[in-house]
N, C-alpha and C. Protein backbone atom coordinates (compact mmCIF):
# COMPACT_ATOMS: atom_id res chain seq x y z
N UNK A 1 1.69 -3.37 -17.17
CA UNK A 1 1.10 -4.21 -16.16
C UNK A 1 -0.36 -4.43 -16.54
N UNK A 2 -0.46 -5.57 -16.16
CA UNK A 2 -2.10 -6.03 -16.54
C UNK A 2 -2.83 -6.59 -15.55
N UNK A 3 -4.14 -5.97 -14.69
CA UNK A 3 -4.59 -6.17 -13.72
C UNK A 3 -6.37 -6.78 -14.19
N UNK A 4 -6.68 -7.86 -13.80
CA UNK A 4 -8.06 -8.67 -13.92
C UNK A 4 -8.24 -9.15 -13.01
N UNK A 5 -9.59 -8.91 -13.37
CA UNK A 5 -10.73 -9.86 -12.46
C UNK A 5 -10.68 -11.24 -12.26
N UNK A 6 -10.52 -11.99 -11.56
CA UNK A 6 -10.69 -13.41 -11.44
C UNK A 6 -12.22 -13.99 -11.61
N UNK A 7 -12.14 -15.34 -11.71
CA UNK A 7 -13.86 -15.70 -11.73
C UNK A 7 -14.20 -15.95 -10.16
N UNK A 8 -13.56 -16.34 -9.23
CA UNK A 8 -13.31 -16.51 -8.13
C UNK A 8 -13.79 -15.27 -7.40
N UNK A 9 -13.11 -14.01 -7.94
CA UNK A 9 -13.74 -13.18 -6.62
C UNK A 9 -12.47 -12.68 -6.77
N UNK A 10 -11.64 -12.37 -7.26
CA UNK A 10 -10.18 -11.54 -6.75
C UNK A 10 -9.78 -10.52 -8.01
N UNK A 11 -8.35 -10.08 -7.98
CA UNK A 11 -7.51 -10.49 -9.04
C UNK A 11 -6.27 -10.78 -9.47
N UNK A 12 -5.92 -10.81 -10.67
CA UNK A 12 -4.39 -11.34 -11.14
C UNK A 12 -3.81 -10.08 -12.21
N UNK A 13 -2.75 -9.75 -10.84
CA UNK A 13 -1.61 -8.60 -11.96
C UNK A 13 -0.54 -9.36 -12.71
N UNK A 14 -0.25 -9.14 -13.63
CA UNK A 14 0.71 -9.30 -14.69
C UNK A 14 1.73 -8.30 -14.68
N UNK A 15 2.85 -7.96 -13.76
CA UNK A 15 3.76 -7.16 -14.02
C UNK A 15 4.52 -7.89 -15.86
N UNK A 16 5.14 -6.61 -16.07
CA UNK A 16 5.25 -7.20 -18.23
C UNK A 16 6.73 -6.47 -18.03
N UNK A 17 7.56 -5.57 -16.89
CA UNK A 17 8.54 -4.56 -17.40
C UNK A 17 8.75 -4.56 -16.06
N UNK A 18 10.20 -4.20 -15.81
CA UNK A 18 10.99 -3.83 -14.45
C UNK A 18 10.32 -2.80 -13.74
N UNK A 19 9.46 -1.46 -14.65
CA UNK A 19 8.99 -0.80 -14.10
C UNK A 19 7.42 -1.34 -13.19
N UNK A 20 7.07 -1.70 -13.58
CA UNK A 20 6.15 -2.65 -13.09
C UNK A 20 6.23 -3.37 -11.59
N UNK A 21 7.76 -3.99 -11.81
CA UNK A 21 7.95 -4.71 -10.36
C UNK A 21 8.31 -3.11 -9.32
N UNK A 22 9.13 -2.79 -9.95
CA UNK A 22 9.77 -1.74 -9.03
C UNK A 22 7.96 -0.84 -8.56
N UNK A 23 7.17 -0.49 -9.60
CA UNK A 23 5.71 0.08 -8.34
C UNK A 23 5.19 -1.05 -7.80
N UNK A 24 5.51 -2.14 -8.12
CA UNK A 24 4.68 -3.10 -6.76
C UNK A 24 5.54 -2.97 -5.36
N UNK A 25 6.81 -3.55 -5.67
CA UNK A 25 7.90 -3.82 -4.55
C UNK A 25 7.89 -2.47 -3.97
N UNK A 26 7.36 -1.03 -4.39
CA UNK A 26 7.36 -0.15 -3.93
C UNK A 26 6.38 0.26 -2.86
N UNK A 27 5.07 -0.68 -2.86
CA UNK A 27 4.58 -0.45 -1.97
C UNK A 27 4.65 -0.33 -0.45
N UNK A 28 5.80 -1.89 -0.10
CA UNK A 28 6.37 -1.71 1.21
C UNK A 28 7.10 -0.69 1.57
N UNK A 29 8.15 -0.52 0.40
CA UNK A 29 9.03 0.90 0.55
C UNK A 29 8.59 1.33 1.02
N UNK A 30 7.26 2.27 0.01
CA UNK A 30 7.05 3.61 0.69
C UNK A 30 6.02 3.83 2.03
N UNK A 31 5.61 2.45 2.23
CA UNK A 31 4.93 2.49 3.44
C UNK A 31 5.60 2.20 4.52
N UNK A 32 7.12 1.70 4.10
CA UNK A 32 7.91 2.13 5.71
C UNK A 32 9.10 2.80 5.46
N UNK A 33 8.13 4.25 4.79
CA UNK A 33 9.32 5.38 4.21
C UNK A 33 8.93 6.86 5.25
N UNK A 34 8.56 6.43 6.53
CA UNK A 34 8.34 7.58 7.25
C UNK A 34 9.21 7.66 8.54
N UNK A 35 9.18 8.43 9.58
CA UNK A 35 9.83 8.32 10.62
C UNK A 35 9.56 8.21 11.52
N UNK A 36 8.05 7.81 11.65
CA UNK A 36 7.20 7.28 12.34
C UNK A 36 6.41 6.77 12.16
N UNK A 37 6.21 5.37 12.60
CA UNK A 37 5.17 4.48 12.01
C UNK A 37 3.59 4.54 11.91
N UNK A 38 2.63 3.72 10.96
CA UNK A 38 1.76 4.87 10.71
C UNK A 38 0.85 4.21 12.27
N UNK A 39 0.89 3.52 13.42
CA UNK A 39 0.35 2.97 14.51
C UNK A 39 0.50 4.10 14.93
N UNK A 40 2.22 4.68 15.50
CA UNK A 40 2.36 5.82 16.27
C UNK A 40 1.76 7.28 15.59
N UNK A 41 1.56 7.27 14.77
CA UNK A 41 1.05 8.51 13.73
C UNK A 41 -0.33 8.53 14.37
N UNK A 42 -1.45 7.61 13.80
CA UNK A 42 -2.42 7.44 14.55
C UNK A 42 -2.58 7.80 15.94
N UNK A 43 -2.26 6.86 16.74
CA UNK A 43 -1.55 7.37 18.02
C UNK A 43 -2.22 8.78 18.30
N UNK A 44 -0.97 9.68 17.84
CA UNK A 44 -1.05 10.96 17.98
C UNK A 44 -1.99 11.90 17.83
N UNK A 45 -2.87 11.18 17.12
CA UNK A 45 -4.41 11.95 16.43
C UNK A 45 -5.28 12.09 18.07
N UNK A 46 -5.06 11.27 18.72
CA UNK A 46 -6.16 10.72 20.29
C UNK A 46 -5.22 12.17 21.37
N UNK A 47 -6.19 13.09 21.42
CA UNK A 47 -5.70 14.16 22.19
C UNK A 47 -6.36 14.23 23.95
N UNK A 48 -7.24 13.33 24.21
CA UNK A 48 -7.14 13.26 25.12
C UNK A 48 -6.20 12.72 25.71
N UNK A 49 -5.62 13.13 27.28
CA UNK A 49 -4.27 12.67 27.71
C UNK A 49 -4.53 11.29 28.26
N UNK A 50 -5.81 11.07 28.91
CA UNK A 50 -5.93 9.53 29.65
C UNK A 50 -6.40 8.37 28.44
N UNK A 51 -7.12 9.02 27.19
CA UNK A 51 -7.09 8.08 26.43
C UNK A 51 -5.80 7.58 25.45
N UNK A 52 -5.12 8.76 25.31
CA UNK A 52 -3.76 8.78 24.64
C UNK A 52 -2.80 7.98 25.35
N UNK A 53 -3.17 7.68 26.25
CA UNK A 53 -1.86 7.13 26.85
C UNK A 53 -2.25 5.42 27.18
N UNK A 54 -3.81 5.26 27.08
CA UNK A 54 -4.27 4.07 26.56
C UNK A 54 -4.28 3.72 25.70
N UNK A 55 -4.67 4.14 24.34
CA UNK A 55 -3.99 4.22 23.26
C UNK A 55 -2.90 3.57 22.92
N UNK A 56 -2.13 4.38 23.19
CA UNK A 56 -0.22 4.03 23.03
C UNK A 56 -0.09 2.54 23.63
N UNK A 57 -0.82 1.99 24.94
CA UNK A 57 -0.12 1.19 25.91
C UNK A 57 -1.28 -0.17 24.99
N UNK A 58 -2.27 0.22 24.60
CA UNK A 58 -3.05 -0.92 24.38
C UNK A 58 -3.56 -1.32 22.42
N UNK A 59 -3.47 0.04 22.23
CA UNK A 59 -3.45 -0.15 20.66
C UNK A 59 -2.69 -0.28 19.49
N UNK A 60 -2.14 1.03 20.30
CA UNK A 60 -0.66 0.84 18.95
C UNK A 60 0.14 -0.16 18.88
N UNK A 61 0.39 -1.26 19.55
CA UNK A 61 1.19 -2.16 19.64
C UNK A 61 0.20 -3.29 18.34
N UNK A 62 -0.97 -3.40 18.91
CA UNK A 62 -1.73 -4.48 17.88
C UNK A 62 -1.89 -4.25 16.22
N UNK A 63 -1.46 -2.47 16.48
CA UNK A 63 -2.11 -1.91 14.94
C UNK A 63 -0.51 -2.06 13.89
N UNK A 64 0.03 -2.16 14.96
CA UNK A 64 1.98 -2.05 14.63
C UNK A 64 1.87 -3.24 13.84
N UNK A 65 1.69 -4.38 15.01
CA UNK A 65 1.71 -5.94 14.55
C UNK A 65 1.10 -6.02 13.61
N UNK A 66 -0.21 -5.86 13.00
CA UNK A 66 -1.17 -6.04 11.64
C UNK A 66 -0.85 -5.76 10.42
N UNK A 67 -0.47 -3.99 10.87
CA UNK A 67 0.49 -3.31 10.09
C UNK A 67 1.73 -3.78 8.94
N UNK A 68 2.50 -4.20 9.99
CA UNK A 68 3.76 -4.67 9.22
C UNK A 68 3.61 -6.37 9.13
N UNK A 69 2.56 -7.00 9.82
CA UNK A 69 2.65 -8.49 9.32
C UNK A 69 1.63 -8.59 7.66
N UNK A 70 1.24 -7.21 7.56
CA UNK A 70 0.26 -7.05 6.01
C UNK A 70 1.32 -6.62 4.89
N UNK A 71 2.57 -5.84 5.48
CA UNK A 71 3.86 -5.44 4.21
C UNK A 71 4.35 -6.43 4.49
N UNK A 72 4.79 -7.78 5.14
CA UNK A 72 5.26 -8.85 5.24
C UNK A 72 4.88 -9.67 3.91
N UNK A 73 3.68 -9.96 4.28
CA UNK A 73 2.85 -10.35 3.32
C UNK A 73 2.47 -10.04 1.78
N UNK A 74 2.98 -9.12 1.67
CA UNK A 74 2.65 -8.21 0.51
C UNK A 74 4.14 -8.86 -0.52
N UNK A 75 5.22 -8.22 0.83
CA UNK A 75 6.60 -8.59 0.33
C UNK A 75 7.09 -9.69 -0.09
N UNK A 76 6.31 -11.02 0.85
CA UNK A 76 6.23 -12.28 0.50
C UNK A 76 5.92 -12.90 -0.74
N UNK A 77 4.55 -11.71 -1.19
CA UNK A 77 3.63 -12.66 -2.14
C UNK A 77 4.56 -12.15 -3.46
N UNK A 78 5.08 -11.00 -3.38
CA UNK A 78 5.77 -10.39 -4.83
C UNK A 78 6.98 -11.45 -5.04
N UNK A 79 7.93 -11.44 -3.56
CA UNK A 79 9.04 -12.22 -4.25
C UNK A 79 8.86 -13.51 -4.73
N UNK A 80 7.97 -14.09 -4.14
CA UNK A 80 7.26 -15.72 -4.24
C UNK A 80 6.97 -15.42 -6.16
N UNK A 81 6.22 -14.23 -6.55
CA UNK A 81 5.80 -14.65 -7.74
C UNK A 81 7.14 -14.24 -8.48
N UNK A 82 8.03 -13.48 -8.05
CA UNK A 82 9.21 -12.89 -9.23
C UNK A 82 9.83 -14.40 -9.41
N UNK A 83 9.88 -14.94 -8.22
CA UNK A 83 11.25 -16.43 -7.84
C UNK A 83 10.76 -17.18 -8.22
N UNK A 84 9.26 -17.55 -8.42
CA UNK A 84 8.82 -18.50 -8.81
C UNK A 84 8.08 -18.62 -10.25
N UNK A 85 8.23 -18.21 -11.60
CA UNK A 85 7.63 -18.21 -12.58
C UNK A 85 6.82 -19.45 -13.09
N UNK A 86 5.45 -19.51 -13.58
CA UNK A 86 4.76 -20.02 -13.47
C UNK A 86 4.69 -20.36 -15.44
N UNK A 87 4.96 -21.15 -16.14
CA UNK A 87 4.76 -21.17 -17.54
C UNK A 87 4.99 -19.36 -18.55
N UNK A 88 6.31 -19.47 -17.62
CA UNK A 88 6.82 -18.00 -18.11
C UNK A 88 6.41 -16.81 -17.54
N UNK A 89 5.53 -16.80 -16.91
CA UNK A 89 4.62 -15.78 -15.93
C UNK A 89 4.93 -15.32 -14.52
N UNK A 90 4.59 -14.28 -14.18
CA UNK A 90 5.11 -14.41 -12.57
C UNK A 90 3.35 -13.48 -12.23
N UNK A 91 2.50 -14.40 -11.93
CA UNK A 91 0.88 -13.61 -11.68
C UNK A 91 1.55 -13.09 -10.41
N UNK A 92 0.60 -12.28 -10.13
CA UNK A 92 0.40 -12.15 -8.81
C UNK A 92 -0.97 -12.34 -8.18
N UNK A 93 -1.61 -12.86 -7.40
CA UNK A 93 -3.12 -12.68 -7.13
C UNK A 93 -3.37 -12.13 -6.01
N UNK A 94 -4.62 -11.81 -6.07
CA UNK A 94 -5.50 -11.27 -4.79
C UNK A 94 -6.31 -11.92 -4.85
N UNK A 95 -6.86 -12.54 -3.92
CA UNK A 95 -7.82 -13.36 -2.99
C UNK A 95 -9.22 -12.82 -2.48
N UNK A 96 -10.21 -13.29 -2.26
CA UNK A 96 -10.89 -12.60 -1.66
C UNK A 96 -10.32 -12.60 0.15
N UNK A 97 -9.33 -14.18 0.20
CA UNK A 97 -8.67 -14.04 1.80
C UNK A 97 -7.93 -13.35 2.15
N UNK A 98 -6.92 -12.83 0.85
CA UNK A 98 -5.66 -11.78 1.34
C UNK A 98 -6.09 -10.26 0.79
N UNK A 99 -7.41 -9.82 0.28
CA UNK A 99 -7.77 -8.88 -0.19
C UNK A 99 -7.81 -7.95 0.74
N UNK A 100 -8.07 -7.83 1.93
CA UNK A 100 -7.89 -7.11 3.05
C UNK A 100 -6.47 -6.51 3.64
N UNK A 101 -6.08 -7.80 3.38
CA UNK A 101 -4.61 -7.54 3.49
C UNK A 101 -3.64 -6.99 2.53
N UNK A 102 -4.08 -6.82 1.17
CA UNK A 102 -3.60 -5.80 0.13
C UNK A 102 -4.07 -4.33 0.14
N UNK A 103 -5.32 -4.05 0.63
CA UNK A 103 -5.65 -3.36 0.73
C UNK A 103 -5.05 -2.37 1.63
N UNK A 104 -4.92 -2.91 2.79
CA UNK A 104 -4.06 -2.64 4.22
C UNK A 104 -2.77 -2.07 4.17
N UNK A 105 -2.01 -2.82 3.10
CA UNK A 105 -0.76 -2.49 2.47
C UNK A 105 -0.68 -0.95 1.81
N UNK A 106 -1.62 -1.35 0.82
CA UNK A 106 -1.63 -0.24 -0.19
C UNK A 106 -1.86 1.18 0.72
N UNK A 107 -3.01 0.83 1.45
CA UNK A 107 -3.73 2.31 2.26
C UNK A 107 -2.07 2.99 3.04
N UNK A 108 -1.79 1.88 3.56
CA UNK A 108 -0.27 2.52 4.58
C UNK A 108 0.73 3.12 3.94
N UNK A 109 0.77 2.33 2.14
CA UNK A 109 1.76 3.26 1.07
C UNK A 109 1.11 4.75 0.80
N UNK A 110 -0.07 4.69 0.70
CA UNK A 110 -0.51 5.96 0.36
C UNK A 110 -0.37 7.30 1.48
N UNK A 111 -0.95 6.78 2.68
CA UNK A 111 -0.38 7.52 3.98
C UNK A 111 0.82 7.75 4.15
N UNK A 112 1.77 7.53 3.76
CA UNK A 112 3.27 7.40 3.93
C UNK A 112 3.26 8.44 3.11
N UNK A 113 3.56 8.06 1.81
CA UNK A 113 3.11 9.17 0.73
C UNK A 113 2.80 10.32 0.82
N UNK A 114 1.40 10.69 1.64
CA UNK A 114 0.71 12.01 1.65
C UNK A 114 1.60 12.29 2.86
N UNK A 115 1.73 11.92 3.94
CA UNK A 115 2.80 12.52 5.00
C UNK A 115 4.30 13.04 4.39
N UNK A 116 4.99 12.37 3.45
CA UNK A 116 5.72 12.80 3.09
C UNK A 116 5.46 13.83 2.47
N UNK A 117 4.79 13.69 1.06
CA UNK A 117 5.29 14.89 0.30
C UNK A 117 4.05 15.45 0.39
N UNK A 118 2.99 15.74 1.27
CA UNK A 118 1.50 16.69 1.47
C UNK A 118 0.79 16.92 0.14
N UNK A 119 0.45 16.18 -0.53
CA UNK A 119 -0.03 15.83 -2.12
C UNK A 119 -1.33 16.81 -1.66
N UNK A 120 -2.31 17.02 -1.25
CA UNK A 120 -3.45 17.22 -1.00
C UNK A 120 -3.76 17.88 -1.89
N UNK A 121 -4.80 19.10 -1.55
CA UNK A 121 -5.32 20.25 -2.33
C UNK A 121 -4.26 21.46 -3.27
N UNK A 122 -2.74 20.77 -2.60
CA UNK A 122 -1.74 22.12 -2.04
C UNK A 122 -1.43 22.32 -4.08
N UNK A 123 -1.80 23.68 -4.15
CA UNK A 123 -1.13 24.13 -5.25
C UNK A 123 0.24 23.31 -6.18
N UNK A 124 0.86 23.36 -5.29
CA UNK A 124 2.01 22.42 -5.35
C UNK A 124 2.39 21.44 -5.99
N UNK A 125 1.22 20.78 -5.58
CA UNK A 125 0.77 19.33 -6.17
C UNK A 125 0.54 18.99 -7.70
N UNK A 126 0.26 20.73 -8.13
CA UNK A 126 0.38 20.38 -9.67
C UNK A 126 0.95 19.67 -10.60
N UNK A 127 0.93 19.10 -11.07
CA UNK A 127 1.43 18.26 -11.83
C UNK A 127 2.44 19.39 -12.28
N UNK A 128 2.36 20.36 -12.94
CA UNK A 128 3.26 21.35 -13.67
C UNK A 128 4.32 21.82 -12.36
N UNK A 129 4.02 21.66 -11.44
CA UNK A 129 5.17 21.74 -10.00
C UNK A 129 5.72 20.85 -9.75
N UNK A 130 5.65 20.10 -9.89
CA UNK A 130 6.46 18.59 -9.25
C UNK A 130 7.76 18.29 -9.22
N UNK A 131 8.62 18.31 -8.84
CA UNK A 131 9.77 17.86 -9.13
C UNK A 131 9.93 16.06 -9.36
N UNK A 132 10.94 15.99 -10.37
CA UNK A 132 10.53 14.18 -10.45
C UNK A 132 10.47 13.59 -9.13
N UNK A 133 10.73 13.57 -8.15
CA UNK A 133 10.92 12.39 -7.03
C UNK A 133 9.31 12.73 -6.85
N UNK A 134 8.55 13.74 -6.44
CA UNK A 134 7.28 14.04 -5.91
C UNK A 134 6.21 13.97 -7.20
N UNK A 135 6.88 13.88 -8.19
CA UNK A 135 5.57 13.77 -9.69
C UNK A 135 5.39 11.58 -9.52
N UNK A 136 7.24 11.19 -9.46
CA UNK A 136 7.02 9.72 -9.11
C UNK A 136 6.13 9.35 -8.00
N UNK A 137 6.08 9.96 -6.77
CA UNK A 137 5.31 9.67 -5.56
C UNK A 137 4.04 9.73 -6.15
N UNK A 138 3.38 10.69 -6.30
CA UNK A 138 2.01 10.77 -6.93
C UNK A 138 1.70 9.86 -7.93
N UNK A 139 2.36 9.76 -8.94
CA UNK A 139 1.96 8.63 -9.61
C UNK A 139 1.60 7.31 -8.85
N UNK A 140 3.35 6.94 -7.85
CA UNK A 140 2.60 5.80 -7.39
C UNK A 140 1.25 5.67 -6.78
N UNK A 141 0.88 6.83 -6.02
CA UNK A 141 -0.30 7.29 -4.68
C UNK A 141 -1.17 6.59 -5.84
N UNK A 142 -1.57 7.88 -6.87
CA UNK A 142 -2.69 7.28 -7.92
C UNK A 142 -2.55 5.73 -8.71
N UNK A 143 -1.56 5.07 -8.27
CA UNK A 143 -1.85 3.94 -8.67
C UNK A 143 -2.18 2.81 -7.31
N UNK A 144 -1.33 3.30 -6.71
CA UNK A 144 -1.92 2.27 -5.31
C UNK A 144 -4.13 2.65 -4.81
N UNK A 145 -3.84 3.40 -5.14
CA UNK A 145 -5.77 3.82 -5.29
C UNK A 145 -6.14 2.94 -6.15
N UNK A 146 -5.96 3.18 -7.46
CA UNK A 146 -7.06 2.71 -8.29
C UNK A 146 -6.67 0.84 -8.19
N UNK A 147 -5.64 0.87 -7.62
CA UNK A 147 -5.75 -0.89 -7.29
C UNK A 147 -6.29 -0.96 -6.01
N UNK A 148 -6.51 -0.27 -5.48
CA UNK A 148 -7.63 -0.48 -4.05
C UNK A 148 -8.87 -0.68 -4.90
N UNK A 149 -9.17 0.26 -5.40
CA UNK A 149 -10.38 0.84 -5.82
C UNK A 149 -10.63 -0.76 -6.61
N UNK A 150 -9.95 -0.94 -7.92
CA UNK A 150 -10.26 -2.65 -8.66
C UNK A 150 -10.57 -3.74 -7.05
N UNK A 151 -9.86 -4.15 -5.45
CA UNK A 151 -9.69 -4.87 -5.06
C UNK A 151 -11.39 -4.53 -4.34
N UNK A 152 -11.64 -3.44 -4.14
CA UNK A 152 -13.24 -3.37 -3.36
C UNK A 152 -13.98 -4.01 -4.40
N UNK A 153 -14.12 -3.20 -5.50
CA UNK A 153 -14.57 -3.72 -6.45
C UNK A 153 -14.74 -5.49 -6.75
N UNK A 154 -13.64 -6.15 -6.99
CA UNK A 154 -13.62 -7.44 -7.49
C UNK A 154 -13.18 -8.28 -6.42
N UNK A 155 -12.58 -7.69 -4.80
CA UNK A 155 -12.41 -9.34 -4.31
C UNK A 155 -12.83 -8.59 -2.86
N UNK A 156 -13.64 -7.67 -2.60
CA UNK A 156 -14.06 -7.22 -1.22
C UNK A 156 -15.43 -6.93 -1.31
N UNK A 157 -16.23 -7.10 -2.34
CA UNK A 157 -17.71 -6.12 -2.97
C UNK A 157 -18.16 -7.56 -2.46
């Protein structure tokens, strides 16, 4: 995969290999790979009882909607470029308009991620511990980062 800067302000990935599509298309996956969504997750963090229950009745519903209309979007823009090849190419871009909204995506794959398999500090996490499904998760985590990290950089800076 080949990820650049645009002159514009964004950038353009080049998936080159199946593996490639499968960590993009993976981002929605694994960001609605939990059993609770990450609105209601949030949610749960607000321990006061009268704000918690404002919360629930007034926020989580808007953060739900943003949420999943940003993996909508995400999901949209991948199949649009697989279905639609462009002089043999299938780009994908980031915008400085939808850069927020990749970002948004990515952050909710990574949260999904660390809720699942607790990547953190934990011993565990070693690379020399991993079992493949949780060495694959991490990989993706560290790649959905450092394409945050390129999108602040080149289409949010």
């Amino acid at each position: 995969m080949k990820i650049a800067p645009t002159i514009e302000g964004g950038l353009r990935i080049d998936p080159e290999t199946d593996e490639d599509w499968y960590i993009l298309r993976a981002i929605v996956l694994d960001a609605n790979n939990c059993e609770t969504d990450l609105a209601s997750r949030l949610g749960d963090l607000v321990t006061d009882e009268k704000l918690a229950e404002d919360w629930q009745d007034i926020v989580v519903p808007d953060l739900r909607e943003s949420f999943s209309d940003a993996l909508h979007y995400i999901q949209g823009s991948l199949e649009a470029a697989s279905a639609f090849p462009k002089d043999g190419e299938h780009p994908i871009w980031i915008t400085r308009e939808d850069a927020f909204t990749w970002y948004s995506a990515l952050n909710q794959a990574r949260l999904a991620l660390e809720e699942r398999f607790h990547f953190g500090p934990d011993p565990a996490s070693d690379a020399a511990n991993l079992t493949p499904l949780r060495h694959e998760a991490l990989l993706r985590s560290h790649f959905y980062s450092a394409l945050q990290s390129f999108i602040l950089d080149h289409a949010l800076g």
